[in-house]
PDB file of N, CA and C in Angstrom:
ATOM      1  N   UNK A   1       0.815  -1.197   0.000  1.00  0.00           N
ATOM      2  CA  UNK A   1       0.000   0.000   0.000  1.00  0.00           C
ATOM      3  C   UNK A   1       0.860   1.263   0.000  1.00  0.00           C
ATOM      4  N   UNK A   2       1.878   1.092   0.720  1.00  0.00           N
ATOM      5  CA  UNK A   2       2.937   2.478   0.669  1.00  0.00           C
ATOM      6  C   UNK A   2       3.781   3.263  -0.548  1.00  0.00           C
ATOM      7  N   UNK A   3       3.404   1.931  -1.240  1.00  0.00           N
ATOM      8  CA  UNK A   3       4.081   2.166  -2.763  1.00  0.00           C
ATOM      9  C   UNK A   3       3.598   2.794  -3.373  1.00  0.00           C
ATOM     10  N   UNK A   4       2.066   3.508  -3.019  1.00  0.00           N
ATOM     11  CA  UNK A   4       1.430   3.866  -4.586  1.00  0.00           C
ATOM     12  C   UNK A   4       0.896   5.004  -3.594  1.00  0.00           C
ATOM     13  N   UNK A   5       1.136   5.163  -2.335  1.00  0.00           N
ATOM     14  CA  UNK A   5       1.059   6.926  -1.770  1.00  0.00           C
ATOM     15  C   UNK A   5       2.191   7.890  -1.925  1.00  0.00           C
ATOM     16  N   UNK A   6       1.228   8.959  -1.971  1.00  0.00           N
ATOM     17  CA  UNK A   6       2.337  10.470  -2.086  1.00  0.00           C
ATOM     18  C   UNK A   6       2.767  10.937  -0.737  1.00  0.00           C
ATOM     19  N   UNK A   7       3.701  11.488  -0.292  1.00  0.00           N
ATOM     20  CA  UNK A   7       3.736  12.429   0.504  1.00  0.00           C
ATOM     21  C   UNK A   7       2.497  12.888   1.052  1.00  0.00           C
ATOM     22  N   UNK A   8       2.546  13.206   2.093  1.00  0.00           N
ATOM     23  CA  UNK A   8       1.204  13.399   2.647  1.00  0.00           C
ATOM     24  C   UNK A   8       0.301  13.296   2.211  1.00  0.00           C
ATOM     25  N   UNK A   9      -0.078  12.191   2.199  1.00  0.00           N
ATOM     26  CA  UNK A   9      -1.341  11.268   2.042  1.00  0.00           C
ATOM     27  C   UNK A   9      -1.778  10.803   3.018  1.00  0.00           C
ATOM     28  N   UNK A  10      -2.982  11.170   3.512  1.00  0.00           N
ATOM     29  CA  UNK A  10      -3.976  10.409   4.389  1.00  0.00           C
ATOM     30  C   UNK A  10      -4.228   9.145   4.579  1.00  0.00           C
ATOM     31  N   UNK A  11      -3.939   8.164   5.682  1.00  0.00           N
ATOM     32  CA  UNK A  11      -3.900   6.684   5.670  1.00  0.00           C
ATOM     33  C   UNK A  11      -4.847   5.898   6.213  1.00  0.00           C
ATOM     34  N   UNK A  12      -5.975   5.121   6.354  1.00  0.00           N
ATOM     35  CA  UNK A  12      -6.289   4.504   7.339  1.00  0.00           C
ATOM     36  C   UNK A  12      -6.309   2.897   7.379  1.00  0.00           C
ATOM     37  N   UNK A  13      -6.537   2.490   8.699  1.00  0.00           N
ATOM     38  CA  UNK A  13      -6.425   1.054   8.369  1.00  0.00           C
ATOM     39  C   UNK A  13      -7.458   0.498   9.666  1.00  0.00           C
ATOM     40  N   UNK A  14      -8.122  -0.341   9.647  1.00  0.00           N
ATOM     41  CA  UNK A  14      -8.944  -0.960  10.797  1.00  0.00           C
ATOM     42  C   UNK A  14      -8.836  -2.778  10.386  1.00  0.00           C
ATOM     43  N   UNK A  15      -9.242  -2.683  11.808  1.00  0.00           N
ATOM     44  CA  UNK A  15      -9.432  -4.335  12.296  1.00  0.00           C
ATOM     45  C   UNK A  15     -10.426  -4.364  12.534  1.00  0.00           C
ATOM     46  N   UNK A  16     -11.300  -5.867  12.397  1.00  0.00           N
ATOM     47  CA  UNK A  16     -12.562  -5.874  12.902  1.00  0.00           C
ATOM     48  C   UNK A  16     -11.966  -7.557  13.601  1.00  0.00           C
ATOM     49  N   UNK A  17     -10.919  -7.874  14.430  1.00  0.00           N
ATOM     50  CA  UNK A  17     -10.876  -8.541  14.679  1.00  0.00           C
ATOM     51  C   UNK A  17     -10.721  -9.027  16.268  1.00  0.00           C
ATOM     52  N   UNK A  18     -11.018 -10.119  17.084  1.00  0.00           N
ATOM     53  CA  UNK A  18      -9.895 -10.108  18.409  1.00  0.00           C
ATOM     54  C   UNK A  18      -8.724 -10.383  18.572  1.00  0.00           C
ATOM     55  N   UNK A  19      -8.752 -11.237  17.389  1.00  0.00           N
ATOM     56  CA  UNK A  19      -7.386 -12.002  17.741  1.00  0.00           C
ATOM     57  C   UNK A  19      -5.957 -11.153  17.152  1.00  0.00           C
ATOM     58  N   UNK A  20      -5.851  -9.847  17.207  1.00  0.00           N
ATOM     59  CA  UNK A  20      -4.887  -8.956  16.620  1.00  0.00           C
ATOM     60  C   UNK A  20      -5.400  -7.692  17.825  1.00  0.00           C
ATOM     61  N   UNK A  21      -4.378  -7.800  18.897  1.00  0.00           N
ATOM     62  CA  UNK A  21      -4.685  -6.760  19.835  1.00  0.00           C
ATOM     63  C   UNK A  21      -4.055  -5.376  18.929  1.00  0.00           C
ATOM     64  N   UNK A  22      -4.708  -4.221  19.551  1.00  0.00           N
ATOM     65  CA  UNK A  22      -3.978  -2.913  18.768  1.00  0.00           C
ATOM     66  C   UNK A  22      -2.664  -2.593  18.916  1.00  0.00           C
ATOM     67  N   UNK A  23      -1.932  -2.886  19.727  1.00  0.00           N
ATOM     68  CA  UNK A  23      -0.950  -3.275  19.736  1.00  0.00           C
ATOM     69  C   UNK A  23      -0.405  -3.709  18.773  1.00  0.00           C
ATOM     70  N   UNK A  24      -0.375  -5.059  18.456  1.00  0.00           N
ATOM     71  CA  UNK A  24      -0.234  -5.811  17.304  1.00  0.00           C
ATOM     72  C   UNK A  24      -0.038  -5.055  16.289  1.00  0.00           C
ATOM     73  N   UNK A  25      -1.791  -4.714  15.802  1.00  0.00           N
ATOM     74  CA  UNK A  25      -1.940  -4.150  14.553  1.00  0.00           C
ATOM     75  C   UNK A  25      -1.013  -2.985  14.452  1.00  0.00           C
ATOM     76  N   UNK A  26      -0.797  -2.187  15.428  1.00  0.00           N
ATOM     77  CA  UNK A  26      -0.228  -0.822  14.605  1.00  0.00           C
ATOM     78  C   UNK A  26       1.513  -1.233  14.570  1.00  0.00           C
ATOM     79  N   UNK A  27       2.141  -2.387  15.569  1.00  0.00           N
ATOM     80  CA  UNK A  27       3.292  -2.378  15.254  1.00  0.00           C
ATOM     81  C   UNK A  27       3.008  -3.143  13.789  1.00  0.00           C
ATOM     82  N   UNK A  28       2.421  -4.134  13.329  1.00  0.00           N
ATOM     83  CA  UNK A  28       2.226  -4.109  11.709  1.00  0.00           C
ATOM     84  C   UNK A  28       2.487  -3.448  10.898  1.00  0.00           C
ATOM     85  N   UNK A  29       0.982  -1.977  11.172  1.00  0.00           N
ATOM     86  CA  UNK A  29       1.593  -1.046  10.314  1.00  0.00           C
ATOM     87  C   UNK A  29       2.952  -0.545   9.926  1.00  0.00           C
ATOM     88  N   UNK A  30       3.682  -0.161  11.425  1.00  0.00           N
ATOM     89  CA  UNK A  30       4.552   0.528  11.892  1.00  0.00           C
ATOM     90  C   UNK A  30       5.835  -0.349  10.835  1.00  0.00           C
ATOM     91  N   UNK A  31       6.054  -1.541  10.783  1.00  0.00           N
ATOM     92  CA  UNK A  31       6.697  -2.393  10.448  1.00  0.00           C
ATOM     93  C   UNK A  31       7.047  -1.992   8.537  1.00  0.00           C
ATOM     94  N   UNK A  32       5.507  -2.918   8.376  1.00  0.00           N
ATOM     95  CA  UNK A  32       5.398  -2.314   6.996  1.00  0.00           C
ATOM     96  C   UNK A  32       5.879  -1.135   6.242  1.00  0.00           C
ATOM     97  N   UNK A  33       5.406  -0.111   6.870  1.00  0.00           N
ATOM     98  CA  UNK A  33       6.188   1.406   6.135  1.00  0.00           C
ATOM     99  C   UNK A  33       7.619   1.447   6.381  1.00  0.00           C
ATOM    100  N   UNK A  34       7.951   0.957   7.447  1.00  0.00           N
ATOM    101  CA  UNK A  34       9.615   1.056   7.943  1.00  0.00           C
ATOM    102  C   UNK A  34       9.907   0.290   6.449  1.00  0.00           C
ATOM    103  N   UNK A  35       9.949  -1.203   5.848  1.00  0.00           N
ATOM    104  CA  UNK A  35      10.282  -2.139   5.458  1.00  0.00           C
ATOM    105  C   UNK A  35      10.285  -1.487   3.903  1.00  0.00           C
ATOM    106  N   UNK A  36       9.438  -0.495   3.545  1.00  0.00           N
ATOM    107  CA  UNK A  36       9.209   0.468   2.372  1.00  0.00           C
ATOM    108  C   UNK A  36      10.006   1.509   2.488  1.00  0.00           C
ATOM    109  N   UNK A  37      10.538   1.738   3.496  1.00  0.00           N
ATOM    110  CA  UNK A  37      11.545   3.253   4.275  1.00  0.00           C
ATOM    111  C   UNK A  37      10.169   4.213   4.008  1.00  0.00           C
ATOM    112  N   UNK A  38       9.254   4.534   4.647  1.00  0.00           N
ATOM    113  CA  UNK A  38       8.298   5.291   4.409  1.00  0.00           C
ATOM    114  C   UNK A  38       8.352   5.293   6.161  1.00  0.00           C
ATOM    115  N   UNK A  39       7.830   6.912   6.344  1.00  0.00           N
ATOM    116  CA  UNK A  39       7.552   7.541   7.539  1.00  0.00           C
ATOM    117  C   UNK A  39       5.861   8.011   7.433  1.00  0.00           C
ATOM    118  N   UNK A  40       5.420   7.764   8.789  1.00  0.00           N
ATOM    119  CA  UNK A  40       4.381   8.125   9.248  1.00  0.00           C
ATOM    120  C   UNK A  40       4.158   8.673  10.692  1.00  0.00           C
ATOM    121  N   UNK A  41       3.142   9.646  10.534  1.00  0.00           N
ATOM    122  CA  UNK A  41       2.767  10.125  12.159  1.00  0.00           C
ATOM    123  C   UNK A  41       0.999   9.785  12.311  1.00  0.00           C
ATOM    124  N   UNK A  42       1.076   8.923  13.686  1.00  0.00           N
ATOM    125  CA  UNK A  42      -0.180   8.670  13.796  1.00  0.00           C
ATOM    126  C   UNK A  42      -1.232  10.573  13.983  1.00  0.00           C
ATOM    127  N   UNK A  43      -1.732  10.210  13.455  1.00  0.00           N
ATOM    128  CA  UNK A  43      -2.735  11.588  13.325  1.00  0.00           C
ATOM    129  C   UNK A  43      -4.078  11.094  14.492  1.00  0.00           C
ATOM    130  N   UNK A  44      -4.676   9.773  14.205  1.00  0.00           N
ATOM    131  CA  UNK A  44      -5.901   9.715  15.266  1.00  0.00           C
ATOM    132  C   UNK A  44      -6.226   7.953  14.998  1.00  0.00           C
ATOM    133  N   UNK A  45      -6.710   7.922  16.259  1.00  0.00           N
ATOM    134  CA  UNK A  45      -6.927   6.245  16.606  1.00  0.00           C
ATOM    135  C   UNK A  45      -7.990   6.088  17.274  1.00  0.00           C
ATOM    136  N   UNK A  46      -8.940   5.210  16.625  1.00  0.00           N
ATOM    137  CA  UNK A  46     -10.072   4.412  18.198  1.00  0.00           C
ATOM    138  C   UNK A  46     -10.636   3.110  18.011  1.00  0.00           C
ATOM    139  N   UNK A  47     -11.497   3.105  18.634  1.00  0.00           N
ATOM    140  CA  UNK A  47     -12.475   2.068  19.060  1.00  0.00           C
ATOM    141  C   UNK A  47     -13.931   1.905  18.443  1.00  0.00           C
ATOM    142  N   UNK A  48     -14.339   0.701  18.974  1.00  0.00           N
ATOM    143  CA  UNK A  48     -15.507   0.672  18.420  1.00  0.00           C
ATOM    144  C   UNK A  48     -16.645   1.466  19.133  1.00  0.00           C
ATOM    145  N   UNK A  49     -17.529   2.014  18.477  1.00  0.00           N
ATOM    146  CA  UNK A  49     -18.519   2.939  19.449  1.00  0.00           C
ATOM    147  C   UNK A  49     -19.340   2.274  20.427  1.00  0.00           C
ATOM    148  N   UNK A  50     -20.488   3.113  21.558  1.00  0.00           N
ATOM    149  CA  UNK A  50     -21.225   2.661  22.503  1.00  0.00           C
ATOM    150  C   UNK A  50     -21.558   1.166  21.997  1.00  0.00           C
ATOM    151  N   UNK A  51     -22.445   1.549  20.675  1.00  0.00           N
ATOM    152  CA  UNK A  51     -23.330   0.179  20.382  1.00  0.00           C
ATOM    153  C   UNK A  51     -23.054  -1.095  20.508  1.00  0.00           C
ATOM    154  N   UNK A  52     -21.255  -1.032  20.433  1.00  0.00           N
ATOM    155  CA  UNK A  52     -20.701  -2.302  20.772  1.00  0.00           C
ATOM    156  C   UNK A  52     -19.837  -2.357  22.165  1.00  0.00           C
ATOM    157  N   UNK A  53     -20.805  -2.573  23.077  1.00  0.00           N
ATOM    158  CA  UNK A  53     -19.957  -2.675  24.448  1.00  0.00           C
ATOM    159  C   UNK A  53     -19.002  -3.731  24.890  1.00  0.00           C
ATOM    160  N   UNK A  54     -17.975  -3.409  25.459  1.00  0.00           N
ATOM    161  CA  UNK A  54     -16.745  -4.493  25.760  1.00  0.00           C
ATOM    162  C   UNK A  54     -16.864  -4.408  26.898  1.00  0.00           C
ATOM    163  N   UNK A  55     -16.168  -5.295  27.733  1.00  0.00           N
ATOM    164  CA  UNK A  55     -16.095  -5.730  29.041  1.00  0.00           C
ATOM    165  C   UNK A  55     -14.526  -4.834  29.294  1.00  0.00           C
ATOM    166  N   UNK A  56     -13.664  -4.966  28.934  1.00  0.00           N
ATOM    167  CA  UNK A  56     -11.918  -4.467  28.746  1.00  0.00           C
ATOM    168  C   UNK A  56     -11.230  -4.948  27.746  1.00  0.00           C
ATOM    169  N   UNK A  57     -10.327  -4.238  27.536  1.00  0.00           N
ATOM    170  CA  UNK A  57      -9.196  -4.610  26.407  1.00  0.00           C
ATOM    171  C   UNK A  57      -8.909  -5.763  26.225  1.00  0.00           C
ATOM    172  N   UNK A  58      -9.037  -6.868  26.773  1.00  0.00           N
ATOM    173  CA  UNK A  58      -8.834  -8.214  26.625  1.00  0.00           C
ATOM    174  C   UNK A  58      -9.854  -8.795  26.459  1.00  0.00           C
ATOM    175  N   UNK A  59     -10.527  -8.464  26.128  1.00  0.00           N
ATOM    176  CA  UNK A  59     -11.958  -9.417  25.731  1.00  0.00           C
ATOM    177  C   UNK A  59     -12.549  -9.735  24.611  1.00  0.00           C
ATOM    178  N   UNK A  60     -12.740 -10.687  24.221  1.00  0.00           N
ATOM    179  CA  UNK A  60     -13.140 -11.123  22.661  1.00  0.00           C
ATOM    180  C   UNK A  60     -13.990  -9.842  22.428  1.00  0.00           C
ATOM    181  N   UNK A  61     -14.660  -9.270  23.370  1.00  0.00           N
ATOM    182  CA  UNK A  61     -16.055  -8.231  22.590  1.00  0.00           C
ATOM    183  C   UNK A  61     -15.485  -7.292  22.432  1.00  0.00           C
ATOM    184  N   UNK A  62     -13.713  -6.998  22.465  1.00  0.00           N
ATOM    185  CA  UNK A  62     -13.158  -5.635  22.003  1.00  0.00           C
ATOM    186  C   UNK A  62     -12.693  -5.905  20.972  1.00  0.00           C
ATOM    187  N   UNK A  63     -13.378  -5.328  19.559  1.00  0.00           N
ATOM    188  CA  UNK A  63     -12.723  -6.164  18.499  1.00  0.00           C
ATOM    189  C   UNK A  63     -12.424  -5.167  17.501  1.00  0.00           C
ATOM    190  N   UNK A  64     -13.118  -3.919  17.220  1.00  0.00           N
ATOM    191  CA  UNK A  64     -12.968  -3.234  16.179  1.00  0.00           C
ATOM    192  C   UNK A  64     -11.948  -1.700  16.710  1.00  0.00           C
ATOM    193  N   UNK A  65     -10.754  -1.781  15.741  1.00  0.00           N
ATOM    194  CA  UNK A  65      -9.889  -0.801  15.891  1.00  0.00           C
ATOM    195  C   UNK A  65      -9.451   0.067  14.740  1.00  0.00           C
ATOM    196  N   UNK A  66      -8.694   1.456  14.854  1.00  0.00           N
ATOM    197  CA  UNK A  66      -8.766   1.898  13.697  1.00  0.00           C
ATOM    198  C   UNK A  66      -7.517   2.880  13.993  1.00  0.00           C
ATOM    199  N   UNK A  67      -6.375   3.695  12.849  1.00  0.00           N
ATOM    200  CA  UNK A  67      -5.474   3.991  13.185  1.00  0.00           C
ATOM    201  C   UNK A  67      -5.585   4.563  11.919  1.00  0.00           C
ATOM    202  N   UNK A  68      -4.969   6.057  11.871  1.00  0.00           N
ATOM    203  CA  UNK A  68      -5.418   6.872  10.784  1.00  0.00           C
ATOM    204  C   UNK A  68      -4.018   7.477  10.759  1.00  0.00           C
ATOM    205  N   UNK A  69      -2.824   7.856   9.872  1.00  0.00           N
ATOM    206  CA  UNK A  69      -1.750   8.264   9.566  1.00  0.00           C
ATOM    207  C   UNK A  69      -1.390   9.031   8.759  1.00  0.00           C
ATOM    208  N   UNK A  70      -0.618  10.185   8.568  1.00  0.00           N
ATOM    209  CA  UNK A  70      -0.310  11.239   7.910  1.00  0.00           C
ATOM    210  C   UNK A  70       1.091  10.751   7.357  1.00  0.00           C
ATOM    211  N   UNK A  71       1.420  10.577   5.945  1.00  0.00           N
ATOM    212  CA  UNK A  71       2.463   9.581   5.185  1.00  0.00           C
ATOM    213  C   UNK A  71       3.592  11.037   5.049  1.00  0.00           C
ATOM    214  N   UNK A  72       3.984  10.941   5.432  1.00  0.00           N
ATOM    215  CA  UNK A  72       5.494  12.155   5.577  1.00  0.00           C
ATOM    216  C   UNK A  72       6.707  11.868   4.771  1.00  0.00           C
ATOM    217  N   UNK A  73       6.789  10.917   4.304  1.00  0.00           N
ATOM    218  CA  UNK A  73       8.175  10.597   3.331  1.00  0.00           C
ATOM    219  C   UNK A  73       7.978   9.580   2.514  1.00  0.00           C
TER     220      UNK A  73
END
C-alpha cells in the first residue's frame, strides 16, 4: 500500500478482529512502512462505538480498531 502513496497522504487502516490486539496491529503497520523506508505520524486512533460494548481490552467483545496516519516521506 505504501508504494502507490504520495507524501502526505492520508492513511487509514482498521481491524474488525480479536485475535490482533492494537498493539499488534499498529506495530504491523509501523513495520510495513519502515520495510518500504516510508515515515508516518499517527494523526488519530479508536475504538468501536457505545453500540458495541466491551467488558476491557482483553476481551473477545473488544474487536474493532482503527489507526489513521499522515504519510510524511
Amino acid at each position: 500500500v505504501f508504494q502507490v502513496l504520495q507524501k502526505n497522504s492520508v492513511v487509514c487502516f482498521a481491524s474488525c478482529t480479536h485475535y490482533v490486539s492494537a498493539q499488534e496491529f499498529e506495530s504491523t503497520i509501523v513495520e510495513a512502512a519502515t520495510s518500504e523506508r516510508r515515515h508516518l505520524k499517527l494523526i488519530d486512533t479508536g475504538i468501536q462505538a457505545l453500540d458495541h460494548p466491551f467488558v476491557n481490552f482483553n476481551d473477545k467483545s473488544y474487536y474493532l480498531k482503527y489507526f489513521v496516519y499522515l504519510l510524511l516521506e
